[in-house]
Protein backbone atom coordinates (compact mmCIF):
# COMPACT_ATOMS: atom_id res chain seq x y z
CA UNK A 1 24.62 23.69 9.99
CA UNK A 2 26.47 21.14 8.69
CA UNK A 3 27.42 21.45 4.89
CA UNK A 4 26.47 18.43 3.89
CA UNK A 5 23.18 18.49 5.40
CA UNK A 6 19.63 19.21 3.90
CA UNK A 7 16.83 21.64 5.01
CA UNK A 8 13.93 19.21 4.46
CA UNK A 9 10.11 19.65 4.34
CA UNK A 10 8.85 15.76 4.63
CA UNK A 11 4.92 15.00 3.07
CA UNK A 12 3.56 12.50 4.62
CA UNK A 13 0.69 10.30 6.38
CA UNK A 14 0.73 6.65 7.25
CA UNK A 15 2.67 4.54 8.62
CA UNK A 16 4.77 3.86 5.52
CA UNK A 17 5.80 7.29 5.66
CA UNK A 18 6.70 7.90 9.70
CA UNK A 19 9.46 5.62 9.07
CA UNK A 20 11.30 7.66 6.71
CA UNK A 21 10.61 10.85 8.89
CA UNK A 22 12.22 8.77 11.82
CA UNK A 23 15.32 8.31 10.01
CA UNK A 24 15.38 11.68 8.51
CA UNK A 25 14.96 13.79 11.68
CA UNK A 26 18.03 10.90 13.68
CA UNK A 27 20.09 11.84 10.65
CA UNK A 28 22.33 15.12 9.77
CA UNK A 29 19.97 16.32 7.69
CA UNK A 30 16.95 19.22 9.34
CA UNK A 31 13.73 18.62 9.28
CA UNK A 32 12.05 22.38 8.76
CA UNK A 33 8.42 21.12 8.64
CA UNK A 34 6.03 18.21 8.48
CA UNK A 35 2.89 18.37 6.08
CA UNK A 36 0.28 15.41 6.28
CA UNK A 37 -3.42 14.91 6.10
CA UNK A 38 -5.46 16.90 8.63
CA UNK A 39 -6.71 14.79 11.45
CA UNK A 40 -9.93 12.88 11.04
CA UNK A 41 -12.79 11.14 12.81
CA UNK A 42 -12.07 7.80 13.32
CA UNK A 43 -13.20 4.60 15.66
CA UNK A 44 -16.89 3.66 17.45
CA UNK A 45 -16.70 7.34 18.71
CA UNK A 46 -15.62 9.24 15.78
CA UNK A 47 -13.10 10.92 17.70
CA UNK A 48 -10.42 13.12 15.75
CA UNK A 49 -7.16 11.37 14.58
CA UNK A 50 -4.10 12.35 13.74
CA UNK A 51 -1.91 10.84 10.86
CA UNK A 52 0.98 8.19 12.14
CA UNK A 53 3.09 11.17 10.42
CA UNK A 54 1.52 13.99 12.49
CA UNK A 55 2.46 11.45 15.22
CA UNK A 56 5.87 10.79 15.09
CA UNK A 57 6.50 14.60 14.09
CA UNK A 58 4.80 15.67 17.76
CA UNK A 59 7.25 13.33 19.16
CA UNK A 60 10.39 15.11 17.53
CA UNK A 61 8.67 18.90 18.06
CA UNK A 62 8.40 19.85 14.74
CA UNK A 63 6.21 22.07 13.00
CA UNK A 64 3.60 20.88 11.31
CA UNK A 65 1.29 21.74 8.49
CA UNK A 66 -2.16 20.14 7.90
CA UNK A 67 -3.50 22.07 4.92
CA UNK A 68 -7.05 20.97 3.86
CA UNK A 69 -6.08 22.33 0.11
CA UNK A 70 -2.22 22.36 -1.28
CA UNK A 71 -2.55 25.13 -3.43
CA UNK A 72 -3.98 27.55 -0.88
CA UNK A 73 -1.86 30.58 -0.54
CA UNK A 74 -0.78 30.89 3.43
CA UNK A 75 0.69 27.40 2.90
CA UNK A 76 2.62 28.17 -0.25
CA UNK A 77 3.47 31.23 1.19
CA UNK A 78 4.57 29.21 4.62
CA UNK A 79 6.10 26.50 2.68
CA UNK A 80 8.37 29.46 0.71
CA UNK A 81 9.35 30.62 4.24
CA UNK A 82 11.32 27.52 5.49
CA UNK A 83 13.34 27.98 2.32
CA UNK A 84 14.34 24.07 2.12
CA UNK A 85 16.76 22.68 0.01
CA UNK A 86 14.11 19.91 -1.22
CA UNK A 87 11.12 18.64 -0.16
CA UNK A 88 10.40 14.76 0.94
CA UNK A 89 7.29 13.13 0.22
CA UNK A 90 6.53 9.70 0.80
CA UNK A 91 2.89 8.22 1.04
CA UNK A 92 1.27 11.60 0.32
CA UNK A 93 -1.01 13.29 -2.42
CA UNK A 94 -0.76 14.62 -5.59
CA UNK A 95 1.38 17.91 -5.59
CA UNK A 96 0.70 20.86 -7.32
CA UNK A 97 3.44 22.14 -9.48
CA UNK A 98 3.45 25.68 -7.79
CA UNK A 99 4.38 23.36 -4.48
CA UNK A 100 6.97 20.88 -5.68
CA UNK A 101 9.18 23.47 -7.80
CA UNK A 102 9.61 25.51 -4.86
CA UNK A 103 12.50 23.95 -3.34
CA UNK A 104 16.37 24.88 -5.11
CA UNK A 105 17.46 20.60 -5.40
CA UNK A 106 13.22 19.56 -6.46
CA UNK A 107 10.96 17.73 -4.72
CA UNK A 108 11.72 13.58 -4.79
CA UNK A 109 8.85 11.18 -4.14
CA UNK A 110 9.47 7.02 -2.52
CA UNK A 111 7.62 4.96 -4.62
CA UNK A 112 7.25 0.92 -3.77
CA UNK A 113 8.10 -0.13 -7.31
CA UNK A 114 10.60 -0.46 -9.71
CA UNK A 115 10.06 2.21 -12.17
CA UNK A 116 8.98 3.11 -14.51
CA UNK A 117 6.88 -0.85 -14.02
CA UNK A 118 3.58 -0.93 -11.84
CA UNK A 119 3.34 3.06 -11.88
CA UNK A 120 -0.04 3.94 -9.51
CA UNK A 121 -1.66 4.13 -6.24
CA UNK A 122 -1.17 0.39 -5.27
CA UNK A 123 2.08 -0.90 -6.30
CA UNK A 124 2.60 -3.23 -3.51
CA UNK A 125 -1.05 -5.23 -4.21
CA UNK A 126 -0.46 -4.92 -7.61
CA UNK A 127 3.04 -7.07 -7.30
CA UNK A 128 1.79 -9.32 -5.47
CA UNK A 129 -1.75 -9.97 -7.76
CA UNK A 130 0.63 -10.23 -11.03
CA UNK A 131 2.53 -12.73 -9.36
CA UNK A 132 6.21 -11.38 -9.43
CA UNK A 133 8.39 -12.82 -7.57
CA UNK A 134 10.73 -10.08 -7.34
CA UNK A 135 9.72 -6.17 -6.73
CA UNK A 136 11.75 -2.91 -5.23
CA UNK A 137 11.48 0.89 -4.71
CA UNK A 138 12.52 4.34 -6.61
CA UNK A 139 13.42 7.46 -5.00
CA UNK A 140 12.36 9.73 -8.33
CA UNK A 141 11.66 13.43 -8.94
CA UNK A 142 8.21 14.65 -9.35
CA UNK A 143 7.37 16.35 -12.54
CA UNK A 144 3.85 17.41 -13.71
CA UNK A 145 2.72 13.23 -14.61
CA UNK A 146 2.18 10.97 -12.04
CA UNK A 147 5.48 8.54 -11.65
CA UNK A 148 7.32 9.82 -14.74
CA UNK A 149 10.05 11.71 -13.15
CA UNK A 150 13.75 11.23 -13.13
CA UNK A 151 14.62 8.28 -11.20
CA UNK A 152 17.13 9.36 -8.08
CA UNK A 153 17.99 5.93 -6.87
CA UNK A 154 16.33 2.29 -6.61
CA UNK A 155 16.23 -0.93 -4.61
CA UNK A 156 15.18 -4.42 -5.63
CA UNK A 157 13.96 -7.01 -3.06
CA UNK A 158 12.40 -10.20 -3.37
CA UNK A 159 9.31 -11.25 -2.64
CA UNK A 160 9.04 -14.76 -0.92
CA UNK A 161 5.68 -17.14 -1.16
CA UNK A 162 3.64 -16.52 1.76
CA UNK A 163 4.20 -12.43 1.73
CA UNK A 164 1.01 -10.78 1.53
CA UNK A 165 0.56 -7.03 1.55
CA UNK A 166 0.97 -7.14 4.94
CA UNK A 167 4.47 -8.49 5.28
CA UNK A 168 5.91 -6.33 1.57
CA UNK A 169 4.39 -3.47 3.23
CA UNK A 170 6.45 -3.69 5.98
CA UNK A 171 9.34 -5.04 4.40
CA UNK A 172 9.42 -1.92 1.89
CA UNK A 173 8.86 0.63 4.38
CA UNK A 174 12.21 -0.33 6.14
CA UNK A 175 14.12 -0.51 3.22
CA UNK A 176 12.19 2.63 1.58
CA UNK A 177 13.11 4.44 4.53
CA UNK A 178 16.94 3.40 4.40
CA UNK A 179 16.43 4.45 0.16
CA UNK A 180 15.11 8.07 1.39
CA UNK A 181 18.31 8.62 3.97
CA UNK A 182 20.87 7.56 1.09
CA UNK A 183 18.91 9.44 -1.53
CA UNK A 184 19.30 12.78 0.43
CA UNK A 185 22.69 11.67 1.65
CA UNK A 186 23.65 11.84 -1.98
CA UNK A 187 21.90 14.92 -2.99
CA UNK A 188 23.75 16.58 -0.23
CA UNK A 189 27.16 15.58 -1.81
CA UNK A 190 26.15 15.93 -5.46
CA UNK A 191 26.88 12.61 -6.03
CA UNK A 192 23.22 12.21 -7.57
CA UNK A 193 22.61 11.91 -11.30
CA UNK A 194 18.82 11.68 -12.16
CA UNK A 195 17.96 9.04 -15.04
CA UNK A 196 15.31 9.58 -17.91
CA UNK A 197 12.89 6.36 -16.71
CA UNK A 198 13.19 3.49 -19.45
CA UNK A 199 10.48 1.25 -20.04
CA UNK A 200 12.16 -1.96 -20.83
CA UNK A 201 9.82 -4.80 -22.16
CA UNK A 202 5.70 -4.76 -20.76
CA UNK A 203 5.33 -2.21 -17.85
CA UNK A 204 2.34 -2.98 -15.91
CA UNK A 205 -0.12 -0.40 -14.36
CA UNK A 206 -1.00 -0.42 -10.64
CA UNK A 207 -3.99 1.27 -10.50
CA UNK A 208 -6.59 2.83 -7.02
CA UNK A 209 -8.32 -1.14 -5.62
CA UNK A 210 -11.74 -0.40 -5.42
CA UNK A 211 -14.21 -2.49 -3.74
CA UNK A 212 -15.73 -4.27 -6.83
CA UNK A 213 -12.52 -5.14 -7.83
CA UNK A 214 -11.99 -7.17 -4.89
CA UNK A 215 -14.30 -9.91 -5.26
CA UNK A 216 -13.29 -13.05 -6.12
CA UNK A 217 -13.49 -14.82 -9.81
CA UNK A 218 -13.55 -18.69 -9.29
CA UNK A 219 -14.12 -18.95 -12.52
CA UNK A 220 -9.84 -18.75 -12.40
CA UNK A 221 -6.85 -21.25 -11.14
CA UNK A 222 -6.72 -21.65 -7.77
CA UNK A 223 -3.34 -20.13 -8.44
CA UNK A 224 -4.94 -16.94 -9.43
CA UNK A 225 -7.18 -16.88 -6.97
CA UNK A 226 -4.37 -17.58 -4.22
CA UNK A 227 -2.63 -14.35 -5.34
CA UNK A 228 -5.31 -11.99 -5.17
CA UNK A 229 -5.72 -13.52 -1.48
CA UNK A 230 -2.57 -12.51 -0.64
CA UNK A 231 -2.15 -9.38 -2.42
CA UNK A 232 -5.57 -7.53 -0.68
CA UNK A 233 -4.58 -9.45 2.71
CA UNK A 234 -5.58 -7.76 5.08
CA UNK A 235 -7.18 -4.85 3.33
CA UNK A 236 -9.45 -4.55 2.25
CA UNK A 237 -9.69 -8.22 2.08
CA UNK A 238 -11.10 -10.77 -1.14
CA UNK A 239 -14.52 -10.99 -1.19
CA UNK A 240 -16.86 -13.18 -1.92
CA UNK A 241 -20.62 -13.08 -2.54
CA UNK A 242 -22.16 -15.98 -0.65
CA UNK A 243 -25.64 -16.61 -1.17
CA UNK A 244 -26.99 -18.03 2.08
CA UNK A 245 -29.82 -20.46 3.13
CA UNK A 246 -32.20 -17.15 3.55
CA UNK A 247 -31.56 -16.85 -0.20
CA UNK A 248 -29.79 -13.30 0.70
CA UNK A 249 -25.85 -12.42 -0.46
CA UNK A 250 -23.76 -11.73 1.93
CA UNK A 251 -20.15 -10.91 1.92
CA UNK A 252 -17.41 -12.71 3.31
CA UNK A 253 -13.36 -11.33 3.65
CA UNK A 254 -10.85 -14.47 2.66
CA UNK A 255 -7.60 -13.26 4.46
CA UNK A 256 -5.64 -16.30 4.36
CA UNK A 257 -5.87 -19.23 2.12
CA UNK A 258 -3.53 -21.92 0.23
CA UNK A 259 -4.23 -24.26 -3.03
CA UNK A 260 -5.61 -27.85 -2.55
CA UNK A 261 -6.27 -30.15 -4.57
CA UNK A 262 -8.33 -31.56 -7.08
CA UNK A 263 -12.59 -31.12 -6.52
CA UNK A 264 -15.59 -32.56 -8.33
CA UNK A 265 -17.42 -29.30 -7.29
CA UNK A 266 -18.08 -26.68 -10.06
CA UNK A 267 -16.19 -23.19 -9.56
CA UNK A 268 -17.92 -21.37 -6.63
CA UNK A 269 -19.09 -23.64 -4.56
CA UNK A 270 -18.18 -23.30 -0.89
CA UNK A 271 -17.74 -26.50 1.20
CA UNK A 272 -18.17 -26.39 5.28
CA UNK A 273 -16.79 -29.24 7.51
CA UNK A 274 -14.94 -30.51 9.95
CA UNK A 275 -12.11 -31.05 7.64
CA UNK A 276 -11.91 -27.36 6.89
CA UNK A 277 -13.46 -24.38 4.69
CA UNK A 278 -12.79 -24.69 0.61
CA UNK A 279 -13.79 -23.00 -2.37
CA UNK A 280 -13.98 -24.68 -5.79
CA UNK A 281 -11.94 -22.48 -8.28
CA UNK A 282 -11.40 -23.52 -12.25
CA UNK A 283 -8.78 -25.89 -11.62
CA UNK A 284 -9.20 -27.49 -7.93
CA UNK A 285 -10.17 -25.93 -4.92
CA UNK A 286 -8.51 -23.63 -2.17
CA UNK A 287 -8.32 -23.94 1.66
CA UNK A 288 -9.41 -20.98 3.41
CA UNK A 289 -7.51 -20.35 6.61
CA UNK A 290 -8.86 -17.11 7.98
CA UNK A 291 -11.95 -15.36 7.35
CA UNK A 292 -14.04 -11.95 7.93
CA UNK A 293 -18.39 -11.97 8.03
CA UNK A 294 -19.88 -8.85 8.42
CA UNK A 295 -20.11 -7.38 11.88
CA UNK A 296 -17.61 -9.98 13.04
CA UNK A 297 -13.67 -9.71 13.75
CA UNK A 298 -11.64 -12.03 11.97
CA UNK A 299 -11.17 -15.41 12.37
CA UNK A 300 -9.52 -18.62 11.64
CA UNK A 301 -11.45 -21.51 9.60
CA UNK A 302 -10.87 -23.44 13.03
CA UNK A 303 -12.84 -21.06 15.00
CA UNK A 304 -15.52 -20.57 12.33
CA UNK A 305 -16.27 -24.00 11.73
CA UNK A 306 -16.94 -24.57 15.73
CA UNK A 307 -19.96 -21.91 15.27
CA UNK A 308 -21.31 -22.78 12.14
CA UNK A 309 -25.14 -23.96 12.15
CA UNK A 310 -25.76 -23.89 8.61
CA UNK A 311 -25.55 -26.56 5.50
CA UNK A 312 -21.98 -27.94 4.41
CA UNK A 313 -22.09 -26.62 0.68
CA UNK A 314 -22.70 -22.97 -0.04
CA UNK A 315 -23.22 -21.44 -3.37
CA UNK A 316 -21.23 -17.88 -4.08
CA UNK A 317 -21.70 -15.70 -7.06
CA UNK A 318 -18.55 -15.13 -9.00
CA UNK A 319 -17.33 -12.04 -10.19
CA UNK A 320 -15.57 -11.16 -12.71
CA UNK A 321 -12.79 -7.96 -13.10
């Protein structure tokens, strides 16, 4: 084996993560073993699914490990057996201590933020929601909090107008994945010093999106509302509670929209026309571009507007975070 190569075990599940394990397993370094999520139902037919991690680790022939719990003791007996130099996790869950101290070099976690700022389960919505206009990653090593570790190494990259999660997503999974390589690059040469994180100025929280935090409040800027758009774009989508003709709520997904200008309409109305969809916010009024109703794929305000048989001004109820 090449000396300045790792034994790796890589944690894993979406598709975040299969890019680092693609770069890991083309690199000196070994793969050992793959641990993701077990494979569950999914689609019209409920048929069982396997992680984009368990994926792209059938396509290199590795093993793999699907443990329903982490602390059961044939896997932390199995994961003791492949005696790696440090395990790999990327887009996983929560470890157990008596898992991540097993390794001799630690266990080091991606995380799509610059540390110790927007520590939690969302960090990429969350940048993008704030309104920052610049954001990054941190290779760091777990301890027993969540994000506090010792940062390894980190990347800042810039986050244009029109990104939504969508396009940081995939824009931080490349680069996280390049951050992962030269993170166990340097381990391997001891060229590493871990860092105490240092919270310099207001550090903001990224905290689990539910679904009631996703509706919209038009009671703010169209500004404000514009960022929420793009951060939850496309999941799970802004919502908003529109109260049709029937006198029932319904909710509709905004995937796409952009500020307009000024309206005489009070906040939360929602206007229907041949010059587009808009909904009045505090300050003006957006322009929604693309759309989701229930049952319904989504579509643009184009192709919505064509089918619409209802009235031109809809009223929603706003909701407030």
């Amino acid at each position: 084996m090449n000396p300045d190569a790792l034994r790796i075990v890589f944690m894993g599940t979406p598709e975040f993560a299969a890019e680092s394990l693609q770069l890991l397993q083309e690199s000196q370094h070994e793969v050992a073993a793959v641990v993701t999520a077990p494979d569950k139902p999914s689609g019209r037919g409920r048929k069982m699914t396997g992680s984009a991690v368990r994926e792209k680790a059938k396509e290199f022939d590795l093993p793999i490990f699907q443990p329903e719990k982490l602390r059961e003791e044939n896997f932390i007996a199995a994961m003791r057996a492949v005696n790696a130099d440090v395990f790999i996790v990327v887009a996983f869950r929560m470890l157990p201590k008596c898992l991540w101290s097993l390794p001799k070099l630690g266990t080091f976690n991606l995380h799509a933020s610059l540390l110790p700022d927007l520590r939690g389960a969302a960090p990429i919505q969350w940048a993008l929601w704030y309104g920052y206009e610049r954001t990054g990653l941190t290779t760091f090593l777990i301890d027993e909090e969540i994000d506090t570790g010792k940062i390894l190494l980190q990347k800042e990259l810039a986050i244009s107008p029109e990104d939504t999660a969508a396009s940081l997503h995939d824009k931080l999974m490349s680069d996280g994945a390049l951050l992962v390589l030269h993170t166990a690059d340097a381990m391997a040469a001891g060229t590493i010093q871990p860092k105490e994180q240092l919270a310099l100025g207001a550090m903001k929280k990224a905290p689990k999106i539910f679904k009631s935090d996703t509706y919209l409040n038009c009671e703010q800027s169209c500004h404000q509302v514009n960022q929420q758009v793009r951060a939850l774009s496309p999941y799970p989508g802004s919502r908003i509670s529109v109260l049709r003709e029937s006198g029932e709520k319904e909710d509709w997904k905004i995937l796409q929209s952009a500020h307009q200008n000024h309206t005489e309409l009070p906040p939360g109305m929602l206007s229907l026309s041949r010059k587009g969809l808009r909904l009045s916010c505090l300050d003006g009024e957006i322009e929604i571009h693309e759309l989701q109703i229930p049952g319904k794929k989504p579509l643009t305000s184009r192709e919505f507007i064509l089918g619409w048989k209802g009235p031109e001004l809809l009223h929603t109820e706003s909701k407030h975070l």
